[in-house]
Protein backbone atom coordinates (compact mmCIF):
# COMPACT_ATOMS: atom_id res chain seq x y z
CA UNK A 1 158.67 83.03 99.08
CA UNK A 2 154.97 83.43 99.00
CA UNK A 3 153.36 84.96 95.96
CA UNK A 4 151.91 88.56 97.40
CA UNK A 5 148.31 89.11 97.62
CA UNK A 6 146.34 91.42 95.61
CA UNK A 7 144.18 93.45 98.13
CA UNK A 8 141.91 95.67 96.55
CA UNK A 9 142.87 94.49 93.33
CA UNK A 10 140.28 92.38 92.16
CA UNK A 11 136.30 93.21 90.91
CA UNK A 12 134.13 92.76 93.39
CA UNK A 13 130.35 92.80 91.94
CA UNK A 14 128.34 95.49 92.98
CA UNK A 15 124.50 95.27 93.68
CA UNK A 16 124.22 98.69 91.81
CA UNK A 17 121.22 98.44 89.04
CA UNK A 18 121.60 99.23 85.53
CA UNK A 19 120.09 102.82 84.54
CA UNK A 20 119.04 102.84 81.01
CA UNK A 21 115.94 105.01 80.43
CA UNK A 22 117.16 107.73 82.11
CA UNK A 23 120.46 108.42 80.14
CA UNK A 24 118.67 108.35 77.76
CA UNK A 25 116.75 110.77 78.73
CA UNK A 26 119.83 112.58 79.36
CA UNK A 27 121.01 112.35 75.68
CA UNK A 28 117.71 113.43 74.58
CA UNK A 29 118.30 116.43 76.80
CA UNK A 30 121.58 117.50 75.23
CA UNK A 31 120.72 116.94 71.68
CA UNK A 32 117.21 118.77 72.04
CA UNK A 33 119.36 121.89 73.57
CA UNK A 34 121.84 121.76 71.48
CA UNK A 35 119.61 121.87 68.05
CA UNK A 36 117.28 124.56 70.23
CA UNK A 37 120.63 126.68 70.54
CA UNK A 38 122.19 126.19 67.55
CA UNK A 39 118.61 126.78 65.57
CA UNK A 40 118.28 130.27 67.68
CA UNK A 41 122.22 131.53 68.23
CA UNK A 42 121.57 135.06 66.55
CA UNK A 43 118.38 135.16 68.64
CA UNK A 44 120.16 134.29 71.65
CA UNK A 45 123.42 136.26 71.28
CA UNK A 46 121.30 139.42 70.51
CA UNK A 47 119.48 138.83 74.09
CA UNK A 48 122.67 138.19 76.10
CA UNK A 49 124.37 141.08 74.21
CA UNK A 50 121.32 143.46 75.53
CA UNK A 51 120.72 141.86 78.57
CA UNK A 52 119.29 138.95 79.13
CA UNK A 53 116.51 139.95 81.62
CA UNK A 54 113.25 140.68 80.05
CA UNK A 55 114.37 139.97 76.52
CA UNK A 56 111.46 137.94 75.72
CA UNK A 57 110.55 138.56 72.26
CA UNK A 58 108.88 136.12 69.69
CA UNK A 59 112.09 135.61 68.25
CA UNK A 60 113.03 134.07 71.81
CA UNK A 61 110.39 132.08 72.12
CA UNK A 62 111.63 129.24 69.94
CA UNK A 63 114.51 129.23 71.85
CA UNK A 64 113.11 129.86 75.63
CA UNK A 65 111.09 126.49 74.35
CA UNK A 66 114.03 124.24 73.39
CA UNK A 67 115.73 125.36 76.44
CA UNK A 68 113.13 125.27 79.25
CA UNK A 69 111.91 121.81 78.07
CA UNK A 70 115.42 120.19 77.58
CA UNK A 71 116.38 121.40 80.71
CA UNK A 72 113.19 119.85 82.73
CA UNK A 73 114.24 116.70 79.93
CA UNK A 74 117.84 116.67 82.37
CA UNK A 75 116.16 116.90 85.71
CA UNK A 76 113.79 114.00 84.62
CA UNK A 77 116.91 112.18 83.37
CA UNK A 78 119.05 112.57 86.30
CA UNK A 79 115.80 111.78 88.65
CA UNK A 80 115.00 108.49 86.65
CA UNK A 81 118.75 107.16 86.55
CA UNK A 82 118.59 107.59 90.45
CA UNK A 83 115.67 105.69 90.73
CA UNK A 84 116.82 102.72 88.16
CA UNK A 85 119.96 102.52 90.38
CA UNK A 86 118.21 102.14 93.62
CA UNK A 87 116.02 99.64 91.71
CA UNK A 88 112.92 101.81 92.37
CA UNK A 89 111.60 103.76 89.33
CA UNK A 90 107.85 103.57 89.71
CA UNK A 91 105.19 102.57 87.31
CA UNK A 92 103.80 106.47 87.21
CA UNK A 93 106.74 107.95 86.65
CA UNK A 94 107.62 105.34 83.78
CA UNK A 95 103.73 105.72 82.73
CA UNK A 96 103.63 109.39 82.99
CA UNK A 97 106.72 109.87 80.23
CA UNK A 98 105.36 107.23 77.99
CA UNK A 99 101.92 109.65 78.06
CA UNK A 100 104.01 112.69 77.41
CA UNK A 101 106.02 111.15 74.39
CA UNK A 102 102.95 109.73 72.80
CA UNK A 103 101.40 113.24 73.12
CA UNK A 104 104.14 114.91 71.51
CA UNK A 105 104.32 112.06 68.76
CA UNK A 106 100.81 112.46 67.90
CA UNK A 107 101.18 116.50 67.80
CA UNK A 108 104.45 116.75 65.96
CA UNK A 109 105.35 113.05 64.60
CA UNK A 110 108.57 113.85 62.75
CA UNK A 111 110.18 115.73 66.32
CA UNK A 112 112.64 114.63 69.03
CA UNK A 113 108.91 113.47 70.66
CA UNK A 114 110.44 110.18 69.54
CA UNK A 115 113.45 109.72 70.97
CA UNK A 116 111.73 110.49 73.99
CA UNK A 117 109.53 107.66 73.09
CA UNK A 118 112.37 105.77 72.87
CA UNK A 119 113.12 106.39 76.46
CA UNK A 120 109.30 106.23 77.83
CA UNK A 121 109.50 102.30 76.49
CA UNK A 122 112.83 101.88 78.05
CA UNK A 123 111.17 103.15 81.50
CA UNK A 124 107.95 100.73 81.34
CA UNK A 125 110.43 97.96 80.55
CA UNK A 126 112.44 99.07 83.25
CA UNK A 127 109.57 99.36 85.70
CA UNK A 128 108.48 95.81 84.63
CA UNK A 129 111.69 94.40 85.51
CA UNK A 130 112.15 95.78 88.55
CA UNK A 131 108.81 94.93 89.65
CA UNK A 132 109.65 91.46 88.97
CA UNK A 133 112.76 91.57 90.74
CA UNK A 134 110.61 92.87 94.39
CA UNK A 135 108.09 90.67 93.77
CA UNK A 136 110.47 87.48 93.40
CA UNK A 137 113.06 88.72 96.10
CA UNK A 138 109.62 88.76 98.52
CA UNK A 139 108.99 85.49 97.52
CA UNK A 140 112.27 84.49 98.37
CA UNK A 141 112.09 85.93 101.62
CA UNK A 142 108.77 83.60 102.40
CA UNK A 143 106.52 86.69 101.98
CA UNK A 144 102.96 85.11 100.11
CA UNK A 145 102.24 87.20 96.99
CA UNK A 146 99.14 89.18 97.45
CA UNK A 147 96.53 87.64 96.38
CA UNK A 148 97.26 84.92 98.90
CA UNK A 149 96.95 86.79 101.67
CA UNK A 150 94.04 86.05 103.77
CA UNK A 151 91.68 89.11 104.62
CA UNK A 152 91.47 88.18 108.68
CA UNK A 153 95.25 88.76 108.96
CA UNK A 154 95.26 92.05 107.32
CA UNK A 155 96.04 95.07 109.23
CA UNK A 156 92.46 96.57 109.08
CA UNK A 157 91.11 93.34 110.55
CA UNK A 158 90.73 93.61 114.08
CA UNK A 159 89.33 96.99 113.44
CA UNK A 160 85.88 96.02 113.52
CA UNK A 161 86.69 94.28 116.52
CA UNK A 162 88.42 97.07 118.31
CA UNK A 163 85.67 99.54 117.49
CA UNK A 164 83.01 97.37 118.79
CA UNK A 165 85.05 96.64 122.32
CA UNK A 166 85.58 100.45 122.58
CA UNK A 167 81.64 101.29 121.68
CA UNK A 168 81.28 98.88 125.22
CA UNK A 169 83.68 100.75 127.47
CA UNK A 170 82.10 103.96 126.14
């Protein structure tokens, strides 16, 4: 009797991209909201206790900080783990968090700033390697890099042309 087959049993490799900078991001996220709580619970319980709308006081403000910013630190996170999975997370996004984390390092050097340092590295290396990735899968697909490309076959070429030819029918 014929051994049975294992359908569906066996690992099939997905194409799916490592995400690195943006769980971190993530992690950065919970552990910045969680010392932001925990640093203003009597704060905080006061102004759910009352009500929380328009309980903006300066005690509050410590805490309205820790959690405004950690949450925007989540939707970055999320955002950028998307974008490392499709392979796509873009040079400015990557660029734009390493600015904000040297920022905050600069302002307040001992901070969670560098964690999120941590992650801004991550991204550029992230970017980097996916860049290299496009640019070697175009190669492979017989596309010439850029700087090969001769400027008569670009798009904008015949424009010249065309402009003159309608100038004539004009």
């Amino acid at each position: 009797m014929p051994t049975p087959r294992l359908i569906g049993m066996t690992r099939q490799r997905s194409n799916r991209r490592t995400a690195i900078a943006g769980p971190v991001l993530i992690i950065v996220w919970v552990l910045h909201t969680a010392v932001g709580v925990l640093a203003s619970a009597p704060a905080l319980g006061e102004a759910l206790a009352g009500g929380w709308y328009g309980a903006m006081t300066s005690d509050l403000e410590v805490a309205l900080w820790f959690l405004m910013t950690g949450f925007f630190g989540l939707v970055a996170g999320l955002a950028m783990t998307a974008l490392e999975h499709a392979g796509r997370l873009p040079w400015s996004v990557s660029i734009a968090l390493l600015m904000i984390a040297l920022i905050g390092v600069s302002a307040a050097p001992v901070s969670g700033f560098l964690l999120v340092l941590v992650a801004a590295v991550i991204a550029v290396v992230q970017s980097a390697r996916q860049s290299r990735r496009r640019a070697s899968a175009d190669l492979g697909r017989g596309e010439r890099p850029f700087e090969a490309v001769d400027p008569s076959e670009s798009e904008g070429a015949g424009l010249e042309h065309s402009s003159r030819s309608a100038q004539g029918r004009a």
